[in-house]
C-alpha atoms as a PDB file:
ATOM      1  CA  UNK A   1       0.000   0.000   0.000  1.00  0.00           C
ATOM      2  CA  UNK A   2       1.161   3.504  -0.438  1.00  0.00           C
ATOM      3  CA  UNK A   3       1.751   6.075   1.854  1.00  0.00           C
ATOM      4  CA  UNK A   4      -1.354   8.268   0.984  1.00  0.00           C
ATOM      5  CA  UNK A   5      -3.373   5.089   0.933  1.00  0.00           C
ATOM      6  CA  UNK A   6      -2.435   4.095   4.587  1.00  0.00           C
ATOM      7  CA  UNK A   7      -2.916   7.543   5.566  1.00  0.00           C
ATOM      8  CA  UNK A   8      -6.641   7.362   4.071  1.00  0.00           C
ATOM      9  CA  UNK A   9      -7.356   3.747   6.110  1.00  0.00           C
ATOM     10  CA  UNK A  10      -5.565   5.688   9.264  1.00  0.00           C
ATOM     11  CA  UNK A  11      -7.803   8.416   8.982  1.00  0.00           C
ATOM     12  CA  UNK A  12     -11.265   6.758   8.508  1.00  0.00           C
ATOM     13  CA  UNK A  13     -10.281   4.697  11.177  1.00  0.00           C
ATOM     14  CA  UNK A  14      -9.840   7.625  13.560  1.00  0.00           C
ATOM     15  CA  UNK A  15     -12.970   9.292  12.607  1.00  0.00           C
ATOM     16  CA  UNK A  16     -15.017   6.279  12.671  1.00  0.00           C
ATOM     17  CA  UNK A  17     -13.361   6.614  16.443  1.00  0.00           C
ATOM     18  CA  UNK A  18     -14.419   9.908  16.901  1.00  0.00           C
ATOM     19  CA  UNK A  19     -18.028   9.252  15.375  1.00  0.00           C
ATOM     20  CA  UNK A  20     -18.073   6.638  17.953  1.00  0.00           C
ATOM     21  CA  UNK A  21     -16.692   8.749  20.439  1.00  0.00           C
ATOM     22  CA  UNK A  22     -19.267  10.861  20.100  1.00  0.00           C
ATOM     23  CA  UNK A  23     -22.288   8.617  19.600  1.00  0.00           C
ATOM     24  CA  UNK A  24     -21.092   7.466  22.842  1.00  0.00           C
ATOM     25  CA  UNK A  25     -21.528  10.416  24.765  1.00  0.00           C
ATOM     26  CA  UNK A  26     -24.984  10.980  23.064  1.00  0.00           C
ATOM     27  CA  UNK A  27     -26.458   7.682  23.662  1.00  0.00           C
ATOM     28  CA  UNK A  28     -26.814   8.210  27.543  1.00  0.00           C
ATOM     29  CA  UNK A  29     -27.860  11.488  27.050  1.00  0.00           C
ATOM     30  CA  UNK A  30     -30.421  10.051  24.428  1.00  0.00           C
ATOM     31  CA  UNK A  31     -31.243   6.924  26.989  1.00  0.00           C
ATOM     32  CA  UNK A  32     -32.008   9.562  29.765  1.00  0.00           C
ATOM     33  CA  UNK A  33     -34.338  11.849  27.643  1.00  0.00           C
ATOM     34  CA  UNK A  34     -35.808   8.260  26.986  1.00  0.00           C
ATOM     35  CA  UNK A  35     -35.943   7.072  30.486  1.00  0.00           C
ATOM     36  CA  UNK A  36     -37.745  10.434  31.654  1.00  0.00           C
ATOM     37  CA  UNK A  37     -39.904  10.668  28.605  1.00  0.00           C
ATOM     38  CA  UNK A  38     -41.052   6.715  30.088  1.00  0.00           C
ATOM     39  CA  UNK A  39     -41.476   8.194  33.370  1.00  0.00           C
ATOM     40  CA  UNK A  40     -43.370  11.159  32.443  1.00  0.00           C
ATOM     41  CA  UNK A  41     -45.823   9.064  30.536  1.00  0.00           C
ATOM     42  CA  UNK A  42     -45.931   6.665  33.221  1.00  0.00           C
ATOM     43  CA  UNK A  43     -46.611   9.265  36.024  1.00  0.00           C
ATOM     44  CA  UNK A  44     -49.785  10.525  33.524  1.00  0.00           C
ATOM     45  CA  UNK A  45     -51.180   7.021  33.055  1.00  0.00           C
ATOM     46  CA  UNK A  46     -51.380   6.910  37.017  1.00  0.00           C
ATOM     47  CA  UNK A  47     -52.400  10.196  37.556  1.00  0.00           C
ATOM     48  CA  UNK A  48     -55.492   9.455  34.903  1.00  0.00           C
ATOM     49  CA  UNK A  49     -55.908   6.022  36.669  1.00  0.00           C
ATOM     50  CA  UNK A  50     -56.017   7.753  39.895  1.00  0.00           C
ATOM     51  CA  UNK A  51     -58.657  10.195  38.887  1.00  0.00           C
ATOM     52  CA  UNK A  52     -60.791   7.441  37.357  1.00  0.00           C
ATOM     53  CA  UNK A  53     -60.447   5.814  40.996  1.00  0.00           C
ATOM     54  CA  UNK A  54     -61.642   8.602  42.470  1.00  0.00           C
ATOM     55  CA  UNK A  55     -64.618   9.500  40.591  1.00  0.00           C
ATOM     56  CA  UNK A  56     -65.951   5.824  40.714  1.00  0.00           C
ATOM     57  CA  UNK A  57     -65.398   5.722  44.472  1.00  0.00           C
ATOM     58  CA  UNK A  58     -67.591   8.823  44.612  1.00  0.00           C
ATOM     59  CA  UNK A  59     -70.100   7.164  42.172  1.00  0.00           C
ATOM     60  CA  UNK A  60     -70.241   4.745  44.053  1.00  0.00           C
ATOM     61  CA  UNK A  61     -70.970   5.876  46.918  1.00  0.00           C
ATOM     62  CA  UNK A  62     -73.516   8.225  46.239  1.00  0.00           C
ATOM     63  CA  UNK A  63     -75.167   4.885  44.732  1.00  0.00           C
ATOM     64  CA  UNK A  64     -75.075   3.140  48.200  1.00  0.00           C
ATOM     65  CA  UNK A  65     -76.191   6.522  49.464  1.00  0.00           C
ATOM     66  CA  UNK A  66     -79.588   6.330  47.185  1.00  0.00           C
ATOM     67  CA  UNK A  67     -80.183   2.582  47.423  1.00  0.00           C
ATOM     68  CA  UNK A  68     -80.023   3.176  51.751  1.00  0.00           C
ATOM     69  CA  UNK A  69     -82.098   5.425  51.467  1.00  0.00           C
ATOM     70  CA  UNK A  70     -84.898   4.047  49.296  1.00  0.00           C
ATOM     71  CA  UNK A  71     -84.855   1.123  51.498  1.00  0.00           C
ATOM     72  CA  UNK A  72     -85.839   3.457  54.147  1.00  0.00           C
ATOM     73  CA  UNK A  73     -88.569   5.240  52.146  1.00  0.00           C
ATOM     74  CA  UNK A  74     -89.741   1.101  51.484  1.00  0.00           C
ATOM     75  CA  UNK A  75     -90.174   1.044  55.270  1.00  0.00           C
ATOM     76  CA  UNK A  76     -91.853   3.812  55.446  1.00  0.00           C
ATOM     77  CA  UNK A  77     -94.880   3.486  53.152  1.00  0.00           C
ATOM     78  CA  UNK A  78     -96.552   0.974  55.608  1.00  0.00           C
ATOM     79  CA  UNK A  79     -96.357   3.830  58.304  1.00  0.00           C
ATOM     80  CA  UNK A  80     -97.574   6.331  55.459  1.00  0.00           C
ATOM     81  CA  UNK A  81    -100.204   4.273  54.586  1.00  0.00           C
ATOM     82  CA  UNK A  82    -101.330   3.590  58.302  1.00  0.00           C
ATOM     83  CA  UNK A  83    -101.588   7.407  58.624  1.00  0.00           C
ATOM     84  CA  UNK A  84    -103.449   7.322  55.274  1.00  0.00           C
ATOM     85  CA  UNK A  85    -106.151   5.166  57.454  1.00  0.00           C
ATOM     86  CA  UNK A  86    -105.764   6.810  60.383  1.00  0.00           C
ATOM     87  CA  UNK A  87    -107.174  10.392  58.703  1.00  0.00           C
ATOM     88  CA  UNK A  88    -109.446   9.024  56.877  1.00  0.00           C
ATOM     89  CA  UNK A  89    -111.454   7.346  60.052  1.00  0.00           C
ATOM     90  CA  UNK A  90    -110.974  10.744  61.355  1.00  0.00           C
ATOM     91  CA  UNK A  91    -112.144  12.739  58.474  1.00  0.00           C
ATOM     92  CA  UNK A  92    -115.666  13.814  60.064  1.00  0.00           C
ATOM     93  CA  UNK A  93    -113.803  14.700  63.657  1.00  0.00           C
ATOM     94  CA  UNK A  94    -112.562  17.845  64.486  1.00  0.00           C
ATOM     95  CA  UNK A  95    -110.762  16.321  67.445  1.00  0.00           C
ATOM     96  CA  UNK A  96    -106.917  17.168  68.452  1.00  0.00           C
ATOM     97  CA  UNK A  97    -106.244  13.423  67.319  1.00  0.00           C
ATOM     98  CA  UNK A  98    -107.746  14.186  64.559  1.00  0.00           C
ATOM     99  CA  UNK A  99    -105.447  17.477  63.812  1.00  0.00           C
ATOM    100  CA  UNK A 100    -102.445  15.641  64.991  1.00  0.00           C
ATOM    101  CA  UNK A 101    -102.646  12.832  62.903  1.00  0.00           C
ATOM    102  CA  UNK A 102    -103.117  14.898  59.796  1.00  0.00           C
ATOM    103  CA  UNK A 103    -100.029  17.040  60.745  1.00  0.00           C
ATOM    104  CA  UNK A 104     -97.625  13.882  61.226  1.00  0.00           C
ATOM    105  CA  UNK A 105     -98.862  12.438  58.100  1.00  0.00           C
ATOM    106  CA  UNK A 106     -98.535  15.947  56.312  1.00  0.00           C
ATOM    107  CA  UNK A 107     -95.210  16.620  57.948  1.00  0.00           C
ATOM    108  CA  UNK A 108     -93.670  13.358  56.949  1.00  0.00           C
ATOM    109  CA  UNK A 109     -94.708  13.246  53.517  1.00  0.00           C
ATOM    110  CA  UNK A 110     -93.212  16.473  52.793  1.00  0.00           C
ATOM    111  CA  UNK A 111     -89.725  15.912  54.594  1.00  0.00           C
ATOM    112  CA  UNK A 112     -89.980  12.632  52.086  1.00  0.00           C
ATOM    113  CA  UNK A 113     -91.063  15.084  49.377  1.00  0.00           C
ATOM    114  CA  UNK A 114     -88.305  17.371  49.339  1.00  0.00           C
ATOM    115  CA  UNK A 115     -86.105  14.376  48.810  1.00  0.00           C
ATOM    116  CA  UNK A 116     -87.397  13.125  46.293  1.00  0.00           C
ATOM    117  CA  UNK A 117     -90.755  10.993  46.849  1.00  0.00           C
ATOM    118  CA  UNK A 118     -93.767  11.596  44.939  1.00  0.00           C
ATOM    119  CA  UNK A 119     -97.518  10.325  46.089  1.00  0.00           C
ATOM    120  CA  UNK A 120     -99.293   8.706  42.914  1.00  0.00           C
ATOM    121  CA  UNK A 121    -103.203   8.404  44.279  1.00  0.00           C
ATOM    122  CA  UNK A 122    -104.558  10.944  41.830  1.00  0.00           C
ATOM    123  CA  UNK A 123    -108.660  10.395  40.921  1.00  0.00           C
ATOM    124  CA  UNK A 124    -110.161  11.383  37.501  1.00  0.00           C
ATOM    125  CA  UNK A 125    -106.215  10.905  35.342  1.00  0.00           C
ATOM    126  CA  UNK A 126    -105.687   8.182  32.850  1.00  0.00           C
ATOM    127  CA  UNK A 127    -105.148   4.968  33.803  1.00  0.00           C
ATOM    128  CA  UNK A 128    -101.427   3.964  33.672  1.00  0.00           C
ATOM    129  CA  UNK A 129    -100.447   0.364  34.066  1.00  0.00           C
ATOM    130  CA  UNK A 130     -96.852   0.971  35.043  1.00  0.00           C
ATOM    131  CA  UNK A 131     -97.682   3.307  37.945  1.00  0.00           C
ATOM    132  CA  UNK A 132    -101.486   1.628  38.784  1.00  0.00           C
ATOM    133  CA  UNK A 133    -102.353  -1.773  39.952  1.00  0.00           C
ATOM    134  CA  UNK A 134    -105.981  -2.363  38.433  1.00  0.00           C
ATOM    135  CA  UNK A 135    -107.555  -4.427  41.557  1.00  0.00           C
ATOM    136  CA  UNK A 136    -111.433  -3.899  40.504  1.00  0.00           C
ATOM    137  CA  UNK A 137    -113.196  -2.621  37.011  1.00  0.00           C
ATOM    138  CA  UNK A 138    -116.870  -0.271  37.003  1.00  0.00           C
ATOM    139  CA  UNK A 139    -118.265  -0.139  33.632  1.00  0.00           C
ATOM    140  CA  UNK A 140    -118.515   3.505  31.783  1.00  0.00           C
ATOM    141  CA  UNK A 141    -120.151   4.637  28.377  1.00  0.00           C
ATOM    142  CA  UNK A 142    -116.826   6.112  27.453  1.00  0.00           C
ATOM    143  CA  UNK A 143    -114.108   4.478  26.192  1.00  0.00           C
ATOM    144  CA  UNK A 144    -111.020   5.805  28.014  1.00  0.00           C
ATOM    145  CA  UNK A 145    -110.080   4.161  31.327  1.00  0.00           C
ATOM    146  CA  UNK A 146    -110.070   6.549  34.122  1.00  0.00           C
ATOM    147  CA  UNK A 147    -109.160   5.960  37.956  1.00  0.00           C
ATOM    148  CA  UNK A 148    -112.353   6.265  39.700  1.00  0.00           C
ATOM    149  CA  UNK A 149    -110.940   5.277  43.350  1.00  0.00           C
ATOM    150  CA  UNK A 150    -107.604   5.073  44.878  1.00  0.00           C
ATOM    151  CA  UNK A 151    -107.984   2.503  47.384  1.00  0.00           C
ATOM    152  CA  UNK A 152    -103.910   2.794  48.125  1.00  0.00           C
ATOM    153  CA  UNK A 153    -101.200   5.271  46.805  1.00  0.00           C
ATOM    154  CA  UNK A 154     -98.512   4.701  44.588  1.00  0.00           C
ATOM    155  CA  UNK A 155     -95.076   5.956  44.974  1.00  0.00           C
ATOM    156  CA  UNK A 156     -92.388   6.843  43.237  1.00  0.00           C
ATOM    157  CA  UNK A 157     -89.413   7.832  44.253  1.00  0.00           C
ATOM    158  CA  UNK A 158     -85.992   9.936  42.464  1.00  0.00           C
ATOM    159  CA  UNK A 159     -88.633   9.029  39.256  1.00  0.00           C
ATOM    160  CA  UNK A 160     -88.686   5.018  39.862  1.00  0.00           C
ATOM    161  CA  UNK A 161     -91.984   3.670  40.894  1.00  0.00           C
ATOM    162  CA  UNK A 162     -91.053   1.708  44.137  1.00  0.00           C
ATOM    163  CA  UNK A 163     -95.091   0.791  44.555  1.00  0.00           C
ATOM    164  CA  UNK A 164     -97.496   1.505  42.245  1.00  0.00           C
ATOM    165  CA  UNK A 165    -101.268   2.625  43.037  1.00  0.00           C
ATOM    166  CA  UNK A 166    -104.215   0.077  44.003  1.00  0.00           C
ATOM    167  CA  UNK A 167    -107.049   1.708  41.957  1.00  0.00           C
ATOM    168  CA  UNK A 168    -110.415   0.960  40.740  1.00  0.00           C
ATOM    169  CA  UNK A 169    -110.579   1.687  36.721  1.00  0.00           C
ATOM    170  CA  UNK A 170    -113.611   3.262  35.102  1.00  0.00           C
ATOM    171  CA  UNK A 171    -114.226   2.666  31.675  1.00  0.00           C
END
């Protein structure tokens, strides 16, 4: 080989060296950037996951919340509807068992009101099978179905019927 050849080999030999040199010194800066750029994405993905936690525990809970409490309104509509009786023996008296009676029942039904219960034991409306139970029938010239008696009430409550009405249909 000549001199200028072996000069050629010597040099691409050291810059090859010095290209490796340097890609040295760049790939742990590059695997850094690349381990932070994991961890950053990482620390989002748990931060989202976290979040999501969060707001399903809450979910949750107000579910258990609502499903406590419409067991309680459930326990309630036998004492509602023993009021219900209650005034209505006394309807004729003007006695102070009379007003007291008619106060509890009025007071309790609208602590349960403002929560969300709604009384369904409305005469003279449409019949509706999903909030009435049809328990007797009186014949009518017209053709629409109309409740001529509530002989229980219906409730619903946060807009799910929880017991629907005993009513006599007329039509």
């Amino acid at each position: 080989m000549s001199d200028e050849t072996i000069d050629e080999v010597v040099s691409n030999v050291s810059d090859s060296a010095s290209v490796d040199a340097e890609s040295e010194t760049v790939d742990p800066r590059s695997e850094i950037e690349r381990e932070r750029d994991e961890y950053r994405d990482m620390l989002q993905r748990l931060q989202a996951d976290y979040e999501n936690f969060r707001k399903r525990v809450i979910r949750e809970a107000d579910s258990a919340a609502q499903r406590a409490s419409g067991d309680l309104v459930m326990k309630l509509l036998p004492v509602l509807d023993a009021l219900d009786l209650a005034q209505a023996h006394f309807v004729s008296s003007q006695s102070d068992e009379a007003a007291a009676i008619s106060q509890s029942r009025s007071l309790l039904l609208e602590t349960l009101a403002k929560d969300g219960l709604e009384r369904l034991a409305e005469v003279g409306v449409a019949f509706d099978p999903q909030i009435h139970d049809a328990v007797a029938h009186v014949d009518n010239d017209g053709g629409d179905q109309i409740i001529d008696e509530v002989l229980r009430a219906g409730y619903r409550w946060k807009g799910n019927v929880v017991r629907p009405a005993m009513v006599r249909v007329k039509g």
